[in-house]
PDB file of N, CA and C in Angstrom:
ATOM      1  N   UNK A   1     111.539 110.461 119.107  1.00  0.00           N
ATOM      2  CA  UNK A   1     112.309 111.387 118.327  1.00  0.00           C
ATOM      3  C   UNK A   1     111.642 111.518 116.954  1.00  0.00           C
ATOM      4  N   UNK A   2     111.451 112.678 116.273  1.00  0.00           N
ATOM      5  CA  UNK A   2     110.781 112.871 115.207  1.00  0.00           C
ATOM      6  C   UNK A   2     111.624 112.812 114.098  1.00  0.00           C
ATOM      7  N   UNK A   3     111.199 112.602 112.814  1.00  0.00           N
ATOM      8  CA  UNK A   3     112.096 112.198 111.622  1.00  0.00           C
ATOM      9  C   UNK A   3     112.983 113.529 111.536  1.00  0.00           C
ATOM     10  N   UNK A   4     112.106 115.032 111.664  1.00  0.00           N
ATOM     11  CA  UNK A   4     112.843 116.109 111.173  1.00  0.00           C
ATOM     12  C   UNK A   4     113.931 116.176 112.062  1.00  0.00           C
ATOM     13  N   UNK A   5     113.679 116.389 113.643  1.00  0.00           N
ATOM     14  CA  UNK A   5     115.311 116.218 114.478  1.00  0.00           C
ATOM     15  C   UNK A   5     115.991 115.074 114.020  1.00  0.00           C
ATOM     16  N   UNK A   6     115.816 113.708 113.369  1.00  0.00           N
ATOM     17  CA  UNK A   6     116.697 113.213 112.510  1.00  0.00           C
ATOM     18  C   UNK A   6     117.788 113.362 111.931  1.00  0.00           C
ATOM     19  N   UNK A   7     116.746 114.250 110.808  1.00  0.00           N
ATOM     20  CA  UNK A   7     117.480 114.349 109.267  1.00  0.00           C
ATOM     21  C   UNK A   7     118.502 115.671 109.913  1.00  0.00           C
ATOM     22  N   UNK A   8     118.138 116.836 110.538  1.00  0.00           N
ATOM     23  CA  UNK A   8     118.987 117.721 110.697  1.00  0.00           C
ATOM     24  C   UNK A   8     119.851 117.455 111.789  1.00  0.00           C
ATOM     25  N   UNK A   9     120.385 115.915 112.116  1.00  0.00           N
ATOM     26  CA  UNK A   9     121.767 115.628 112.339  1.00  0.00           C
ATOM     27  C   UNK A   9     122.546 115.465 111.712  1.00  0.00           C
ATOM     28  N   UNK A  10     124.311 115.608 111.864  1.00  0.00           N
ATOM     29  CA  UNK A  10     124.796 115.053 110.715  1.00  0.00           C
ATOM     30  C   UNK A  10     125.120 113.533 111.087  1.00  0.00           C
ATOM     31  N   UNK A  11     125.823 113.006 110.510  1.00  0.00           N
ATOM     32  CA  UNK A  11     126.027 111.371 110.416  1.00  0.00           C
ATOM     33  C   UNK A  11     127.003 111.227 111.964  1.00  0.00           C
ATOM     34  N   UNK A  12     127.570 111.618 111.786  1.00  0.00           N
ATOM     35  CA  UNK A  12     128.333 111.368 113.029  1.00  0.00           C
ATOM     36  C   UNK A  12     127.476 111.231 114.673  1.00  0.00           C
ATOM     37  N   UNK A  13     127.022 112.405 114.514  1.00  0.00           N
ATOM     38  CA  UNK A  13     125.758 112.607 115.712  1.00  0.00           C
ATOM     39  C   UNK A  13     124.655 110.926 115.666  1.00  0.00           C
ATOM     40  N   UNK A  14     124.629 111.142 114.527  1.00  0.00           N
ATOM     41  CA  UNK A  14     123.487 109.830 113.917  1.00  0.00           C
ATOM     42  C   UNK A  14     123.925 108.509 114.745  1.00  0.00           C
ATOM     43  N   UNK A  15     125.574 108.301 114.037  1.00  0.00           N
ATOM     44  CA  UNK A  15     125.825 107.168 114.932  1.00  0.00           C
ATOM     45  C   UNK A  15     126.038 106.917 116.536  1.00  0.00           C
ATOM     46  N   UNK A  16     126.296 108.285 117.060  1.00  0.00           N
ATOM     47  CA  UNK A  16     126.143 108.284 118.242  1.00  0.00           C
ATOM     48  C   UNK A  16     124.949 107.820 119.430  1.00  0.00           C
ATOM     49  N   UNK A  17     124.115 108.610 118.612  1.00  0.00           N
ATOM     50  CA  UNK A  17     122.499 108.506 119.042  1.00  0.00           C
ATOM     51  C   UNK A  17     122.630 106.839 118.623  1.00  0.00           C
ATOM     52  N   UNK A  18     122.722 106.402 117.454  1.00  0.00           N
ATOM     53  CA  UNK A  18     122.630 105.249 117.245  1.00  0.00           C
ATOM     54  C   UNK A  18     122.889 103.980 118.306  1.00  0.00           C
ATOM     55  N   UNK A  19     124.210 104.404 118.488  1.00  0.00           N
ATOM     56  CA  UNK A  19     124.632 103.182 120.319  1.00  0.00           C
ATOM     57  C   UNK A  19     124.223 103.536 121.094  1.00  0.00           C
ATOM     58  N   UNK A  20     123.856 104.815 121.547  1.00  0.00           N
ATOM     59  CA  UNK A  20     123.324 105.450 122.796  1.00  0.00           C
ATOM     60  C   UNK A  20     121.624 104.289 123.099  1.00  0.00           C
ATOM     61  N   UNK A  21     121.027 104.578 121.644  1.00  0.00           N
ATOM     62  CA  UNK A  21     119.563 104.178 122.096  1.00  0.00           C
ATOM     63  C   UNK A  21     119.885 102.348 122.085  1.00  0.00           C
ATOM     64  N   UNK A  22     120.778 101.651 120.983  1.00  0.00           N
ATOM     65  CA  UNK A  22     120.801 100.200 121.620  1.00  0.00           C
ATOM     66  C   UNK A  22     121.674 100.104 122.651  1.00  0.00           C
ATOM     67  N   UNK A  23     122.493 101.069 123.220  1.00  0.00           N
ATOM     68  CA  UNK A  23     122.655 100.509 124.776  1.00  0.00           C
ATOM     69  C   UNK A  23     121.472 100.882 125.697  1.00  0.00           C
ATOM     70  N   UNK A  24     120.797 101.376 125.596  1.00  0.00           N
ATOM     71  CA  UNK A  24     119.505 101.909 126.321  1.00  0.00           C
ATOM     72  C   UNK A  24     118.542 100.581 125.860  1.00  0.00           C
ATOM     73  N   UNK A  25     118.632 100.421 124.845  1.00  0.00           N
ATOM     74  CA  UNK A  25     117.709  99.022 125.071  1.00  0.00           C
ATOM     75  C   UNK A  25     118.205  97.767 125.099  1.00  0.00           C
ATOM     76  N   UNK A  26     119.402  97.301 125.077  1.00  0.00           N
ATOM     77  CA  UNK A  26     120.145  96.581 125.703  1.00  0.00           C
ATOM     78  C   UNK A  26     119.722  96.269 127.155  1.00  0.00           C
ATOM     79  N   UNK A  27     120.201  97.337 128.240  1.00  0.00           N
ATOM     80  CA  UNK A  27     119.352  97.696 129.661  1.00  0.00           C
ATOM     81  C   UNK A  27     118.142  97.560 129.447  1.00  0.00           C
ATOM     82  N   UNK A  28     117.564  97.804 128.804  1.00  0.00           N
ATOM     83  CA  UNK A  28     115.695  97.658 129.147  1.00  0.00           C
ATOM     84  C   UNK A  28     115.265  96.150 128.870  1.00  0.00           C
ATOM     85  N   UNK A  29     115.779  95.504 128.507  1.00  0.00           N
ATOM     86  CA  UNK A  29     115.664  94.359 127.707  1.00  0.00           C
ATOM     87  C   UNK A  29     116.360  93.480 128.959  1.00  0.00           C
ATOM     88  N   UNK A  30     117.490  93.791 129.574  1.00  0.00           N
ATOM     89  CA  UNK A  30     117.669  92.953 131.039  1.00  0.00           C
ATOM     90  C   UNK A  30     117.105  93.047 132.261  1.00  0.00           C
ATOM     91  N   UNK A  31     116.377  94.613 132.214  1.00  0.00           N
ATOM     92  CA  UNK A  31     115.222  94.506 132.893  1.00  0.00           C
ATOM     93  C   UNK A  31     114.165  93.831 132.998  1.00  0.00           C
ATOM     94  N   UNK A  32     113.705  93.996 131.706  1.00  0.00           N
ATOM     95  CA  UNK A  32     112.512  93.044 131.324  1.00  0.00           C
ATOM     96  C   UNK A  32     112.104  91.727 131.744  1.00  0.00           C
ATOM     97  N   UNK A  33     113.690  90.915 131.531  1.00  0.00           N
ATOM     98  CA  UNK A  33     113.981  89.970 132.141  1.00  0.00           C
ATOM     99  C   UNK A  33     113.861  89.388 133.131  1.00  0.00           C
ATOM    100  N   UNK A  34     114.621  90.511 133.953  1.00  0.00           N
ATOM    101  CA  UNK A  34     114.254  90.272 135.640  1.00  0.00           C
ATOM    102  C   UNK A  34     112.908  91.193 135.768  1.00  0.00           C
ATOM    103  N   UNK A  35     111.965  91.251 135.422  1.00  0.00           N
ATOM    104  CA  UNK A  35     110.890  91.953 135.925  1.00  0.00           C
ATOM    105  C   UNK A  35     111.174  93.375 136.181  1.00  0.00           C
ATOM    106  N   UNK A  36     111.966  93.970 136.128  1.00  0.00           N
ATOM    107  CA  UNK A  36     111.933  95.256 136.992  1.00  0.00           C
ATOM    108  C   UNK A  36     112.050  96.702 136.181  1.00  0.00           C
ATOM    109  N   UNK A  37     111.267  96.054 134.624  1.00  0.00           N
ATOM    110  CA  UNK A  37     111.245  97.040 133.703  1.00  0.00           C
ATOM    111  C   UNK A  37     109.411  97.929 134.076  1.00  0.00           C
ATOM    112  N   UNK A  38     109.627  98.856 134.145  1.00  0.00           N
ATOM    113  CA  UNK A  38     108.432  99.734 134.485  1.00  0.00           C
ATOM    114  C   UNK A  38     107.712 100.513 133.937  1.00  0.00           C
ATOM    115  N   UNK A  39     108.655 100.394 132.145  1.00  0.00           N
ATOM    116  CA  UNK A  39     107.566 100.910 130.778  1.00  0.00           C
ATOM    117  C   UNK A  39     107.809 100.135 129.911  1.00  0.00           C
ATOM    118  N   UNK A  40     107.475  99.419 129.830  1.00  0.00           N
ATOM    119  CA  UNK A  40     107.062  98.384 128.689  1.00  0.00           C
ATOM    120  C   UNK A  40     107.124  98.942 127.314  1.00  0.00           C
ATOM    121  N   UNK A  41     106.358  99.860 127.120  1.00  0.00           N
ATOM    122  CA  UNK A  41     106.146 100.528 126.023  1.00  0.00           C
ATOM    123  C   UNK A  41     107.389 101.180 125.586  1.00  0.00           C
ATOM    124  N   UNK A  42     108.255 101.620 126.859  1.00  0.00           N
ATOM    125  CA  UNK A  42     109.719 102.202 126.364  1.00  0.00           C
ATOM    126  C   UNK A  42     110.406 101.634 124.997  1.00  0.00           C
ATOM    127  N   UNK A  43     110.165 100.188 125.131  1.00  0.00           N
ATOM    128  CA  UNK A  43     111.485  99.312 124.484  1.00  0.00           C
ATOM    129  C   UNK A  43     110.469  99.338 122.846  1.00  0.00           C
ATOM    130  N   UNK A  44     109.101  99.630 122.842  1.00  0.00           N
ATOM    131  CA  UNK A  44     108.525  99.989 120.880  1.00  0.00           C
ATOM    132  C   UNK A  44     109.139 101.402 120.946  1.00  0.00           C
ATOM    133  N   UNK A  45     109.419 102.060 121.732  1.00  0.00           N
ATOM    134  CA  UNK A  45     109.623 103.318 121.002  1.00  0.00           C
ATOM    135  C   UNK A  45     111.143 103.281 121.081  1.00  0.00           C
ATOM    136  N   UNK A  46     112.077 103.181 121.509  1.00  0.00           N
ATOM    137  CA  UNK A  46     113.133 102.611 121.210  1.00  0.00           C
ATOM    138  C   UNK A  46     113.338 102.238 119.819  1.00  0.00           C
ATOM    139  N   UNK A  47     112.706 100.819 119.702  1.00  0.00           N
ATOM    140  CA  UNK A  47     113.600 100.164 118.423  1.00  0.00           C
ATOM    141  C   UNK A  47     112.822 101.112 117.085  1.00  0.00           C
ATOM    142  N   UNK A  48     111.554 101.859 117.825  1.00  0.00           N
ATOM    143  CA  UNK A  48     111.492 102.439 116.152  1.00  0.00           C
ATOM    144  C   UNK A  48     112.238 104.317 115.788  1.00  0.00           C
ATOM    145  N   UNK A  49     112.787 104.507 117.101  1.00  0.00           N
ATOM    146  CA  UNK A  49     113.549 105.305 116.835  1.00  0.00           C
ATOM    147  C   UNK A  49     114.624 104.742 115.989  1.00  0.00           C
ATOM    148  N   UNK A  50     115.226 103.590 116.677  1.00  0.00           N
ATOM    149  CA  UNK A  50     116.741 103.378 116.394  1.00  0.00           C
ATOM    150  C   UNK A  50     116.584 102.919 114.717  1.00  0.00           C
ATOM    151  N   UNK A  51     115.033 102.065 114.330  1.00  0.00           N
ATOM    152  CA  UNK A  51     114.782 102.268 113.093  1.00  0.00           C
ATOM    153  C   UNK A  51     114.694 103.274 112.175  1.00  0.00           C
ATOM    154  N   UNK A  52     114.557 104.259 112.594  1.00  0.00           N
ATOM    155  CA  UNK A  52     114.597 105.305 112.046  1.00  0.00           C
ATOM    156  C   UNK A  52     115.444 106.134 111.722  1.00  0.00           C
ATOM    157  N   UNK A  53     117.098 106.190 112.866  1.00  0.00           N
ATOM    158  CA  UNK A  53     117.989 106.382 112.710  1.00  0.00           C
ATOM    159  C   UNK A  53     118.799 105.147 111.417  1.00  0.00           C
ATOM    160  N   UNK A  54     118.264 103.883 111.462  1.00  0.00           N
ATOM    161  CA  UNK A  54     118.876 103.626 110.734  1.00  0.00           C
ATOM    162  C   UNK A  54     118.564 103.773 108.428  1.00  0.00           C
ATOM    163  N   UNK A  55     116.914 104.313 108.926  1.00  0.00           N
ATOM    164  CA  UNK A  55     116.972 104.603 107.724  1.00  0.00           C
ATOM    165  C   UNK A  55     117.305 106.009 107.294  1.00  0.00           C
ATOM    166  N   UNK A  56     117.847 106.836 108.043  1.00  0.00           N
ATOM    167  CA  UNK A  56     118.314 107.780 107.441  1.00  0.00           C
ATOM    168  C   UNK A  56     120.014 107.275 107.474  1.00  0.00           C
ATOM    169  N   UNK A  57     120.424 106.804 108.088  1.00  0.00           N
ATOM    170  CA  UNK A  57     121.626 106.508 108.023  1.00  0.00           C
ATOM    171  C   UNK A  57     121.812 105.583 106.221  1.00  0.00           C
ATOM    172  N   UNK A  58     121.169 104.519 105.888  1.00  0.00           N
ATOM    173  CA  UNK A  58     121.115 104.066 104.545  1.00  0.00           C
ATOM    174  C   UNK A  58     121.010 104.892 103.820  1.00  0.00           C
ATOM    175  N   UNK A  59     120.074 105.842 103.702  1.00  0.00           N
ATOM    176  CA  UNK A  59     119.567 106.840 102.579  1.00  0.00           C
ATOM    177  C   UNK A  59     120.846 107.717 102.479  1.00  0.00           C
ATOM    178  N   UNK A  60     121.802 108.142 103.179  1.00  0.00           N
ATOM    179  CA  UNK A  60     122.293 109.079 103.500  1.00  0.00           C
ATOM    180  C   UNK A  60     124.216 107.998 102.485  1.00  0.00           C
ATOM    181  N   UNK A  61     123.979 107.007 103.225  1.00  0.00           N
ATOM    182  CA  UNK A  61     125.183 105.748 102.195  1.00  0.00           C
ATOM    183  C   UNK A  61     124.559 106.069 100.886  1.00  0.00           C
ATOM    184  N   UNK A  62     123.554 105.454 100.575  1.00  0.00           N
ATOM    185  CA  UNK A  62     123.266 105.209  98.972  1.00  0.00           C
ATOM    186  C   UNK A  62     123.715 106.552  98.127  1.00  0.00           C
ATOM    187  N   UNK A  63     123.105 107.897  99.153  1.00  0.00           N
ATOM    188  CA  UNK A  63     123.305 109.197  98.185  1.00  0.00           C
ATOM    189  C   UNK A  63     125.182 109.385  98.316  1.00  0.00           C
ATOM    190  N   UNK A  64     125.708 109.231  98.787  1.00  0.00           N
ATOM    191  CA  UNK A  64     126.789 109.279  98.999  1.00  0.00           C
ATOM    192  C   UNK A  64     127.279 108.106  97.776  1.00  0.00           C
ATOM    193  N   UNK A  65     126.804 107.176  97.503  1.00  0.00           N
ATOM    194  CA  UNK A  65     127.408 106.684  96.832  1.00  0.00           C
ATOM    195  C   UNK A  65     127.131 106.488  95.420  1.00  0.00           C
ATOM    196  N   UNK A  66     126.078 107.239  94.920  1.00  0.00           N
ATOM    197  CA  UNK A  66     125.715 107.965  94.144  1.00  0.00           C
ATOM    198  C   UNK A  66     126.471 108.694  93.088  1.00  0.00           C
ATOM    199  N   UNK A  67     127.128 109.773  93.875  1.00  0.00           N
ATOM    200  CA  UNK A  67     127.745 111.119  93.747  1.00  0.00           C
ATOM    201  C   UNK A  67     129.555 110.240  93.159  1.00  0.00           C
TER     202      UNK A  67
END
């Protein structure tokens, strides 16, 4: 997911996407486990989405609390 489809969510959407992708890697991560995960690579792009959701989610608190 790219930063710009990001930012032009609003927060609500944000947190959605937010549980959506750690329950998605939640599952990939019990795969893993038992062997029967089949992209490896899935679970870096995962957590740096969900990183990414979470720094717009901060940036988005601080300006809010700003104001």
């Amino acid at each position: 997911m790219k930063m710009k489809e990001i930012t032009e969510l609003s927060t609500d959407e944000l947190l959605t996407k937010r549980r959506d992708l750690r329950q998605e890697s939640l599952h990939l991560r019990l795969q893993q486990q038992s062997g029967q995960l089949e992209q490896p690579s899935r679970l870096r792009l995962l957590r740096r989405d969900i990183a990414r959701l979470e720094t717009v989610l901060s940036h988005r608190a601080k300006q809010t609390a700003k104001k």
